[in-house]
C-alpha atoms as a PDB file:
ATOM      1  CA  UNK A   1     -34.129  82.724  32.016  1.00  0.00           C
ATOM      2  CA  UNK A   2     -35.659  79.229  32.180  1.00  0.00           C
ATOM      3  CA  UNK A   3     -34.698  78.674  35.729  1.00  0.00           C
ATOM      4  CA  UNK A   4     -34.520  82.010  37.269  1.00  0.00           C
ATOM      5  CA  UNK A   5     -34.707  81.854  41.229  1.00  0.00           C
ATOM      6  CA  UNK A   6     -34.852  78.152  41.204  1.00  0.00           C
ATOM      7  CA  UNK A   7     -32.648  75.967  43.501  1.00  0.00           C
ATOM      8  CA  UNK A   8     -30.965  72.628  41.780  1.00  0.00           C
ATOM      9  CA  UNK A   9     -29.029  69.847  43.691  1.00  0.00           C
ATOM     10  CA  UNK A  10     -26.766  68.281  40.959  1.00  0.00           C
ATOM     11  CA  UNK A  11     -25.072  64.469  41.998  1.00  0.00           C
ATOM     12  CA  UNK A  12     -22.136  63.569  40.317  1.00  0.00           C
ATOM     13  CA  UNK A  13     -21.885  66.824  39.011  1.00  0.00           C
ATOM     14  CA  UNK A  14     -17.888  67.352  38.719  1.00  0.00           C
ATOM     15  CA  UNK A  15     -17.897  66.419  35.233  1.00  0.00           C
ATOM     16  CA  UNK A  16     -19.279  64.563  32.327  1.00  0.00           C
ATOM     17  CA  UNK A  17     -22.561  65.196  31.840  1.00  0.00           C
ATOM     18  CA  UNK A  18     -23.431  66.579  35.533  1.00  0.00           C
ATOM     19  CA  UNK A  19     -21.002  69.217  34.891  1.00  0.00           C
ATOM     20  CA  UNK A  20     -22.957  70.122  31.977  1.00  0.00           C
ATOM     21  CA  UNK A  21     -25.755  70.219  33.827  1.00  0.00           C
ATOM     22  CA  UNK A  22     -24.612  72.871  36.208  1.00  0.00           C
ATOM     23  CA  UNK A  23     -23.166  75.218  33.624  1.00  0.00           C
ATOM     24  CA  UNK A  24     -26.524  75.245  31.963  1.00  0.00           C
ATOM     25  CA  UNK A  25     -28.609  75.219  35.146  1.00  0.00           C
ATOM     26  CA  UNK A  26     -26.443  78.245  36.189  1.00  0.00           C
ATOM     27  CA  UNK A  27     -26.932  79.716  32.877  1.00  0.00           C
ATOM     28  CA  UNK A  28     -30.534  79.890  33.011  1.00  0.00           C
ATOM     29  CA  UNK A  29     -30.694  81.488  36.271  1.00  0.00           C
ATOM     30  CA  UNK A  30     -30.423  78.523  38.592  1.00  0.00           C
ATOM     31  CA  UNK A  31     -28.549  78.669  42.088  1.00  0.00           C
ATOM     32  CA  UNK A  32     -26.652  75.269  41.804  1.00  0.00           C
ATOM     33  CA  UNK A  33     -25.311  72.994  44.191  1.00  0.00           C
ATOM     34  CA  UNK A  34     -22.840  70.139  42.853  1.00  0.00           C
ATOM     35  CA  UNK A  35     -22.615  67.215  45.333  1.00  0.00           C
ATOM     36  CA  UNK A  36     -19.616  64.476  43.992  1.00  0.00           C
ATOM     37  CA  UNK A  37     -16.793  62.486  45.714  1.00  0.00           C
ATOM     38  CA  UNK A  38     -14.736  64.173  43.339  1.00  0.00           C
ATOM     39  CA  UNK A  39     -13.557  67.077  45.517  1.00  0.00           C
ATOM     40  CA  UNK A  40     -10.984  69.278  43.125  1.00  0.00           C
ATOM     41  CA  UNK A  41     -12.799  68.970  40.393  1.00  0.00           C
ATOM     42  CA  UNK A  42     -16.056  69.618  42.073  1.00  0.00           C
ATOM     43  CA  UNK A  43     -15.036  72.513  43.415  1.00  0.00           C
ATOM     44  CA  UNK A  44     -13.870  73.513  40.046  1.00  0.00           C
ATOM     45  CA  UNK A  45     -16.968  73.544  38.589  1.00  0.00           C
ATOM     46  CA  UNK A  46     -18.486  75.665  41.005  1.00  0.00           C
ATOM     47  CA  UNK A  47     -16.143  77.987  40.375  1.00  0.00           C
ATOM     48  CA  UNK A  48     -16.329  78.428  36.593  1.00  0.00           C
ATOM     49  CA  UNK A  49     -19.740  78.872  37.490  1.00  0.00           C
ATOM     50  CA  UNK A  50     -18.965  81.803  39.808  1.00  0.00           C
ATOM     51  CA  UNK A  51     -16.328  83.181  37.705  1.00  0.00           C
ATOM     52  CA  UNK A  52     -19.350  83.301  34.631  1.00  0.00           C
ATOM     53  CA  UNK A  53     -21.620  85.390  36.789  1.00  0.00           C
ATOM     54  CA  UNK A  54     -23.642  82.488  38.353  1.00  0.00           C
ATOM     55  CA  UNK A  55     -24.251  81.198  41.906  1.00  0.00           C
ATOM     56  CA  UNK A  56     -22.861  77.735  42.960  1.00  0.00           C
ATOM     57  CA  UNK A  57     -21.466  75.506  45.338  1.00  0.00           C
ATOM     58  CA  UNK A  58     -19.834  72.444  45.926  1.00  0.00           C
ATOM     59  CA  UNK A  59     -20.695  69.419  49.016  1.00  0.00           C
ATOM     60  CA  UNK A  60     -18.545  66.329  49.004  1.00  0.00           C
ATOM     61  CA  UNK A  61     -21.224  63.312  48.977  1.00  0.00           C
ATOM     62  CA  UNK A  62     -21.052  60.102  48.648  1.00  0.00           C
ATOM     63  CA  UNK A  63     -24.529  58.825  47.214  1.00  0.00           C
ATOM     64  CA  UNK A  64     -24.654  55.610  48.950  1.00  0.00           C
ATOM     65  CA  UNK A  65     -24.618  57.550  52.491  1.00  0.00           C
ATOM     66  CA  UNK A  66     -28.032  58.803  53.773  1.00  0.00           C
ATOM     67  CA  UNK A  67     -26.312  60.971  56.749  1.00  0.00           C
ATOM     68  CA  UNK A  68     -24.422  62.698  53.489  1.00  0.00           C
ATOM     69  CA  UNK A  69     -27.053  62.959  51.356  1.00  0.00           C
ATOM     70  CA  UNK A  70     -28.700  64.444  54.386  1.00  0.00           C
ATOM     71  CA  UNK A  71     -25.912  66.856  55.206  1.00  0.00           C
ATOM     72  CA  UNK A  72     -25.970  68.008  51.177  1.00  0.00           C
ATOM     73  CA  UNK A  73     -29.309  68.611  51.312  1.00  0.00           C
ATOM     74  CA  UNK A  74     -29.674  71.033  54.191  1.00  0.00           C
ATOM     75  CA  UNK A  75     -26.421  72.885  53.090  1.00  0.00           C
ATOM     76  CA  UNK A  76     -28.062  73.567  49.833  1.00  0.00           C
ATOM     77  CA  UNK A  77     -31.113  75.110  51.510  1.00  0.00           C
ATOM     78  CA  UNK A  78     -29.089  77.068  54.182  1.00  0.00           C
ATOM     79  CA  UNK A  79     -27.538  78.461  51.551  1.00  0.00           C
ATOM     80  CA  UNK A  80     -30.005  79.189  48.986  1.00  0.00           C
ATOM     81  CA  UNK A  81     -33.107  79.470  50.785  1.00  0.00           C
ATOM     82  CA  UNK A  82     -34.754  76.353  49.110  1.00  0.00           C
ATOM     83  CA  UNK A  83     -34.719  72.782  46.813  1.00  0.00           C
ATOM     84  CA  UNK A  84     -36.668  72.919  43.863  1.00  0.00           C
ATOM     85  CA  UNK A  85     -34.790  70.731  41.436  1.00  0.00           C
ATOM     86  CA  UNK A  86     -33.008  67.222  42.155  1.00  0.00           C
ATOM     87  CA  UNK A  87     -30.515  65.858  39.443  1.00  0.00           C
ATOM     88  CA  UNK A  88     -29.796  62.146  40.218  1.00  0.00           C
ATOM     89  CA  UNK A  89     -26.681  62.153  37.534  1.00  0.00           C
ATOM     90  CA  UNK A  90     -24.312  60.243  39.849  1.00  0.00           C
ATOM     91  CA  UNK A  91     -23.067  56.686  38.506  1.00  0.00           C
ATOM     92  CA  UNK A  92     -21.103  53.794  36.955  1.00  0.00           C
ATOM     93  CA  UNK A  93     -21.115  51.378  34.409  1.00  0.00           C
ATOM     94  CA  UNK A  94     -19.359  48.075  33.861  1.00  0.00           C
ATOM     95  CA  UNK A  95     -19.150  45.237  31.790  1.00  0.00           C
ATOM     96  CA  UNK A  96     -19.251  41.475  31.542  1.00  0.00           C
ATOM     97  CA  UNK A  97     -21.809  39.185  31.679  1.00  0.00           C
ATOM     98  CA  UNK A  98     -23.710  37.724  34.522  1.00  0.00           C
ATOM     99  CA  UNK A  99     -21.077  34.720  35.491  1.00  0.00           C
ATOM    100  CA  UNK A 100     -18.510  36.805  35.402  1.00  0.00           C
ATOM    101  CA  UNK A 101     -20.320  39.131  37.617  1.00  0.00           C
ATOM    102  CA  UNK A 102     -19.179  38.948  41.390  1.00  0.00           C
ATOM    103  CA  UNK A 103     -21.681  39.479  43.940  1.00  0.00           C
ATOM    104  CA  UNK A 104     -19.235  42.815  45.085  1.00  0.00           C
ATOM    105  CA  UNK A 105     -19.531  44.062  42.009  1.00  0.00           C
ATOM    106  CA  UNK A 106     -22.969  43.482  41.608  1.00  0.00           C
ATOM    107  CA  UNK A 107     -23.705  45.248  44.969  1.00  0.00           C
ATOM    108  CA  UNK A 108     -21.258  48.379  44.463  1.00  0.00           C
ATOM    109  CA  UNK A 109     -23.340  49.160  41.319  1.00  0.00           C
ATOM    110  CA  UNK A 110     -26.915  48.999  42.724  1.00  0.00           C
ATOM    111  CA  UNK A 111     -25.668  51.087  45.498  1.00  0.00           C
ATOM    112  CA  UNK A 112     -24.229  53.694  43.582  1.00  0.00           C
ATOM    113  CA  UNK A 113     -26.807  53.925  40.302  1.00  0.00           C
ATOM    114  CA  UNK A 114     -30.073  52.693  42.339  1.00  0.00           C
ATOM    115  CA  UNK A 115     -29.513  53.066  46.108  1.00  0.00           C
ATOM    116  CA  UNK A 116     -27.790  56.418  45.268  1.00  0.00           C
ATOM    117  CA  UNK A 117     -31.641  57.591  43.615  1.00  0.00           C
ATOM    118  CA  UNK A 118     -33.414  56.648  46.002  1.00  0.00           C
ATOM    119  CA  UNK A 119     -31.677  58.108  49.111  1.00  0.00           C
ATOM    120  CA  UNK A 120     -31.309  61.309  46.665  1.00  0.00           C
ATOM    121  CA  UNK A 121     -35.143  61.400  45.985  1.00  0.00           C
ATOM    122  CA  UNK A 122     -36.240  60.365  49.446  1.00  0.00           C
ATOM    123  CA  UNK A 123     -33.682  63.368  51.312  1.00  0.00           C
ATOM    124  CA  UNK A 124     -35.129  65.925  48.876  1.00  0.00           C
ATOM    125  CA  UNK A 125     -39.042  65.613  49.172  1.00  0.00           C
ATOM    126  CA  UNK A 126     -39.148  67.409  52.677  1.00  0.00           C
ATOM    127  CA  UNK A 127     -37.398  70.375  50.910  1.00  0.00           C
ATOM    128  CA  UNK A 128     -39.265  70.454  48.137  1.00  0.00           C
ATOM    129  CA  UNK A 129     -42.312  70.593  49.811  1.00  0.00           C
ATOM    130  CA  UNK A 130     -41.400  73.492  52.533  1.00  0.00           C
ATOM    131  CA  UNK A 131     -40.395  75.095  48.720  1.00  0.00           C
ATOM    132  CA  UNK A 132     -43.711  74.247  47.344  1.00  0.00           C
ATOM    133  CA  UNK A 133     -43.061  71.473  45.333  1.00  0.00           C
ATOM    134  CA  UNK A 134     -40.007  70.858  42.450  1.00  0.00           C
ATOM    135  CA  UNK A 135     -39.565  68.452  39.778  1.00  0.00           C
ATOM    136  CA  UNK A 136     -37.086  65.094  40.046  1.00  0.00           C
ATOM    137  CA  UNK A 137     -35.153  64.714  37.104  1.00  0.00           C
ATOM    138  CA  UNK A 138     -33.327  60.688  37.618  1.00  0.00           C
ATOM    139  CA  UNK A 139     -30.425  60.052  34.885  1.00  0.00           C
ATOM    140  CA  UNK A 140     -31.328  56.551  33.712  1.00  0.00           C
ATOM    141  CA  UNK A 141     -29.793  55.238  30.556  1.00  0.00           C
ATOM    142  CA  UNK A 142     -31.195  53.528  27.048  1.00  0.00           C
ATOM    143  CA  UNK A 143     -30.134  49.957  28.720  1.00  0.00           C
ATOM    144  CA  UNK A 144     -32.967  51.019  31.540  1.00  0.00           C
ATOM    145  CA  UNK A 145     -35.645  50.177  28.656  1.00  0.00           C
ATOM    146  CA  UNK A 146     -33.243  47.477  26.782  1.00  0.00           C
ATOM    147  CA  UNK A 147     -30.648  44.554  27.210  1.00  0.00           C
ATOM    148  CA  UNK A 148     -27.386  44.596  25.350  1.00  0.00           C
ATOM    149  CA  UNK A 149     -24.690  41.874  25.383  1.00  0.00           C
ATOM    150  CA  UNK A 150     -21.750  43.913  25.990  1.00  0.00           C
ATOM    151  CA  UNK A 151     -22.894  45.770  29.014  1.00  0.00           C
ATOM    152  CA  UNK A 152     -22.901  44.806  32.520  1.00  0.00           C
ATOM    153  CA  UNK A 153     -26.064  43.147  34.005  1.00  0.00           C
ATOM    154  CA  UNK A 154     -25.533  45.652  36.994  1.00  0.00           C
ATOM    155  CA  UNK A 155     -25.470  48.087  34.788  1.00  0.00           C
ATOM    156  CA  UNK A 156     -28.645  47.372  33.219  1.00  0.00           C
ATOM    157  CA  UNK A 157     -31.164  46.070  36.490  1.00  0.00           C
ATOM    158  CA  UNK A 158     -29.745  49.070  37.873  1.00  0.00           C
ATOM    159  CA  UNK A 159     -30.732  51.719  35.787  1.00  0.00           C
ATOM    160  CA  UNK A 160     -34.116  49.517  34.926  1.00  0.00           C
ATOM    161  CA  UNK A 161     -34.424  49.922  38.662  1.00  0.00           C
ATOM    162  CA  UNK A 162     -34.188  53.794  38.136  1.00  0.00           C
ATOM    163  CA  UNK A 163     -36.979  54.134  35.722  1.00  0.00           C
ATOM    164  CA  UNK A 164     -39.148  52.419  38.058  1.00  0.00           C
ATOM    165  CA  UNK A 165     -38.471  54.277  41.067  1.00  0.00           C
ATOM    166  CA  UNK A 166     -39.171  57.276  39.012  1.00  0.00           C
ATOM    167  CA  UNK A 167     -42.519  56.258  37.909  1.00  0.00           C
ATOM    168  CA  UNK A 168     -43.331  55.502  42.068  1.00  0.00           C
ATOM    169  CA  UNK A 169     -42.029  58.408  43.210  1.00  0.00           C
ATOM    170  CA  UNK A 170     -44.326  60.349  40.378  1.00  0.00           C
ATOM    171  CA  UNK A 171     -47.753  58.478  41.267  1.00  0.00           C
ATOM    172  CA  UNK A 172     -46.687  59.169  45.497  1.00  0.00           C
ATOM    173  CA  UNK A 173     -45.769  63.119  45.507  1.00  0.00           C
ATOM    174  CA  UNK A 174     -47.803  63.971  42.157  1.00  0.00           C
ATOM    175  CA  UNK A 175     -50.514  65.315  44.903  1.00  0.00           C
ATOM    176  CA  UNK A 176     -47.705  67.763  46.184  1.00  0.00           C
ATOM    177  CA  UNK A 177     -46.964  69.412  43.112  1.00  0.00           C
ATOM    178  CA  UNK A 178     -43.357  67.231  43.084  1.00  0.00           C
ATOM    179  CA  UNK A 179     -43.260  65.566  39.507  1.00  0.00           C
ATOM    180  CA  UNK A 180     -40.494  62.816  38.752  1.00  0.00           C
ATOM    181  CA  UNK A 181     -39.132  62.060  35.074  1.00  0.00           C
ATOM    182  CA  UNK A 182     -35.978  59.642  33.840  1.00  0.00           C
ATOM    183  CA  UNK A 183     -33.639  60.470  31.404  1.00  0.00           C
ATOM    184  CA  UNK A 184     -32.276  57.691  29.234  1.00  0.00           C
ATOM    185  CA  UNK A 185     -29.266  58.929  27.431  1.00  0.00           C
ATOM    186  CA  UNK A 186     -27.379  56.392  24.815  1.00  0.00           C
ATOM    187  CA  UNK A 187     -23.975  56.450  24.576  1.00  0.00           C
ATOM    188  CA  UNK A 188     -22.125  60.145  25.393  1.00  0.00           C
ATOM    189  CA  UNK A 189     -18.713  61.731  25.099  1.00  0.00           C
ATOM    190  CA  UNK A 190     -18.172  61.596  29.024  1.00  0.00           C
ATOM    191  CA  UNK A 191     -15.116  60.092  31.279  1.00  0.00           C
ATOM    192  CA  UNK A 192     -17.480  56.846  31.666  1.00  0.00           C
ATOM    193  CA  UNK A 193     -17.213  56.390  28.115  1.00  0.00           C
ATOM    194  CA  UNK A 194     -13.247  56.975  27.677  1.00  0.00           C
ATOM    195  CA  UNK A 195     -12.109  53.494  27.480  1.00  0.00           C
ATOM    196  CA  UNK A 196     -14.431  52.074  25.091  1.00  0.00           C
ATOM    197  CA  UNK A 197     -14.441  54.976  22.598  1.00  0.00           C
ATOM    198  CA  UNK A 198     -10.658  54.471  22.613  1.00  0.00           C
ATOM    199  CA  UNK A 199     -11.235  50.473  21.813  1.00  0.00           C
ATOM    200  CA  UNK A 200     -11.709  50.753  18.596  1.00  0.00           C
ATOM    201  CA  UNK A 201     -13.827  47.666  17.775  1.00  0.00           C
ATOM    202  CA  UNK A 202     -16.407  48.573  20.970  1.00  0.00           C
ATOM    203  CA  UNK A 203     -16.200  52.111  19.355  1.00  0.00           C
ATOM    204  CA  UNK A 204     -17.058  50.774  15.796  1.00  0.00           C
ATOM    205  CA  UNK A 205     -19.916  48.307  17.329  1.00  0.00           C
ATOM    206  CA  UNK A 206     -21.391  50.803  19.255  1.00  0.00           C
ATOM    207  CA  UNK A 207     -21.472  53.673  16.566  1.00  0.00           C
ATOM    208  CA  UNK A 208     -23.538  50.914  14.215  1.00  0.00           C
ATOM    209  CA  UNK A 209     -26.156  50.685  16.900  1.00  0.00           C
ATOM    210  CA  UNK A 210     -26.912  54.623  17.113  1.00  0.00           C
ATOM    211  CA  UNK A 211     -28.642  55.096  14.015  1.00  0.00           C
ATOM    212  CA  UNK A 212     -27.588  59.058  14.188  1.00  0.00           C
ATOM    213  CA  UNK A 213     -24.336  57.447  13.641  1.00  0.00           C
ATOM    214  CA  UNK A 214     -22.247  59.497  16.532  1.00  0.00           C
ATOM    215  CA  UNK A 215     -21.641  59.535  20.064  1.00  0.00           C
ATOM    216  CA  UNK A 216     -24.058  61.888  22.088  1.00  0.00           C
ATOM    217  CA  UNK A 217     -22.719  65.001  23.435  1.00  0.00           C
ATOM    218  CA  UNK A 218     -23.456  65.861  27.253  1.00  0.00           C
ATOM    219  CA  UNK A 219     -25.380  69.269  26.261  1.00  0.00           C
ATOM    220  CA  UNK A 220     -27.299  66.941  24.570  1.00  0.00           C
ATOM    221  CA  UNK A 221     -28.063  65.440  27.548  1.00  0.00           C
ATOM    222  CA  UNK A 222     -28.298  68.831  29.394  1.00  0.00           C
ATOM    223  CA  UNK A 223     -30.774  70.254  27.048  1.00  0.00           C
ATOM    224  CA  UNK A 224     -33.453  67.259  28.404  1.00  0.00           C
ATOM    225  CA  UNK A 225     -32.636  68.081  31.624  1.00  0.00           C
ATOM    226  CA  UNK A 226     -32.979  71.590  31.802  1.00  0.00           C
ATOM    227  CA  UNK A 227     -36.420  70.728  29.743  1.00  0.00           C
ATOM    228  CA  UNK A 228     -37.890  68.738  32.507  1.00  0.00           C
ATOM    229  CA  UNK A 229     -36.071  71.266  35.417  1.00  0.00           C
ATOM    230  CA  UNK A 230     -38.596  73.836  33.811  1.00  0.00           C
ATOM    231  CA  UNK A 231     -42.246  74.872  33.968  1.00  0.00           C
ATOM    232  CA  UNK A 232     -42.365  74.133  30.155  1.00  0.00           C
ATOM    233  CA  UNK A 233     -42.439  70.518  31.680  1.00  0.00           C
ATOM    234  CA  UNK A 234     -45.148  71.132  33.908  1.00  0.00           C
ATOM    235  CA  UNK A 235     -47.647  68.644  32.354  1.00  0.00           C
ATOM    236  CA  UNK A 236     -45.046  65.818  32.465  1.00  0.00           C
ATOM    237  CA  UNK A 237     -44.577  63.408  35.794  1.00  0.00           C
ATOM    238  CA  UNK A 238     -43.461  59.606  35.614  1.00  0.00           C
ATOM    239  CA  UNK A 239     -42.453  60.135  32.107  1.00  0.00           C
ATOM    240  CA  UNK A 240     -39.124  58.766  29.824  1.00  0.00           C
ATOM    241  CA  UNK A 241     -37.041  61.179  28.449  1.00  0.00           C
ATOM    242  CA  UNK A 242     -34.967  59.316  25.717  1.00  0.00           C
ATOM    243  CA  UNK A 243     -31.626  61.364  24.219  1.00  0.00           C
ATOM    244  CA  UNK A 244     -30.265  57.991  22.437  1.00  0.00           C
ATOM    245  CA  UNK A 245     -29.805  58.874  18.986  1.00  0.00           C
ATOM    246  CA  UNK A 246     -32.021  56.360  17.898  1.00  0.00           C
ATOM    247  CA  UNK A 247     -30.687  53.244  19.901  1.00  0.00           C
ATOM    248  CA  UNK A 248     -34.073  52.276  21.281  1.00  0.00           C
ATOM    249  CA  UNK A 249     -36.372  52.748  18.108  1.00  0.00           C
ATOM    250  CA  UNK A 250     -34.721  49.621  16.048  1.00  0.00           C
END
């Protein structure tokens, strides 16, 4: 098992592609803890997870709250002994462009997609170093490395602001054996994605920018992730990990 005996934190992790995450993570051997606001189906997870033959557990968080984060954090290694993985999945998109943009929206977004990282990251470096280091795996997106028209520009500076942080927290904790990588997936079958792959002209546009010509799936996703949650991985710090189906290569 690629993860046996390790200890993963999963945000956002009730469903979509954090859900994913845990199944696989749980799969391989990992003890998982799912933090969400999304209580039932949180706790849902967990237990599929349980019911499989793995070991999880759900914490209500809220990313934008350092006392929560806090709180998720030492759960996690109360009950598993340690932190050696940190999934920063949690977020939201958007759309519109920048005047029709308020300045509430604008905030909610950075506090959730960027603020959400970096409390994340900065709770679970003192547990990863009592564990003896651990790798920090931050969900990004393809509009991190490139502008599009129909997405919002919170959206976008946010999960630029992602990839960046990443890269930082890589060159600071490198010394400590913690490494930090982003995932940039493109466009994925996921809850966030609902409404505009039932819009059938946003579906059509967005299909003729992936030149694999389909939406991702979130194992797809997953699969990166578990990649960088391993030792195979061990080379890699402050690196992009792009699952886009092609969107960024044209």
């Amino acid at each position: 098992m690629r993860l046996e005996g390790r200890v993963a934190f999963i945000s956002g992790g009730a469903r979509g592609m954090g859900a994913a995450e845990a199944r696989m993570f749980a799969r391989e051997g990992a003890m998982v803890t799912i933090g969400d606001v999304l209580e039932e189906e949180g706790r849902r997870v967990a237990a599929e997870i349980g019911e499989a033959g793995g070991q999880a557990i759900f914490v209500s968080l809220d990313v934008t709250s350092e006392a929560q984060w806090n709180d998720a954090i030492t759960a996690t290694v109360e009950r598993f002994g340690g932190l050696h993985v940190l999934v920063n999945n949690a977020g939201i998109g958007g759309g519109g462009n920048v005047e029709q943009t308020t300045e509430a929206e604008w905030d909610r977004t950075m506090d959730i997609n960027a603020k959400g990282v970096f409390l994340g990251t900065k709770a679970a470096i003192p547990a990863m170093r009592q564990s003896g280091g651990g790798s920090i795996i931050n969900i990004s997106s393809q509009l991190g490395i490139v502008g599009v028209d129909n997405s919002s520009p919170q959206y976008q500076a946010s999960k630029g602001a992602v990839r960046l942080l990443t890269k930082a927290t890589a060159i600071q904790y490198a010394g400590e054996g913690i490494r930090a990588n982003s995932v940039h997936p493109g466009p994925i079958i996921t809850p966030m994605t609902e409404a505009g792959r039932a819009d059938q002209e946003r579906h059509d546009l967005t299909i003729s920018r992936i030149p694999l010509g389909r939406y991702g799936e979130p194992d797809d996703v997953a699969y990166g992730v578990l990649f960088l949650a391993s030792d195979e991985s061990s080379f890699m710090t402050g690196s992009e990990l792009v699952i886009d189906g092609g969107w960024v290569a044209q």
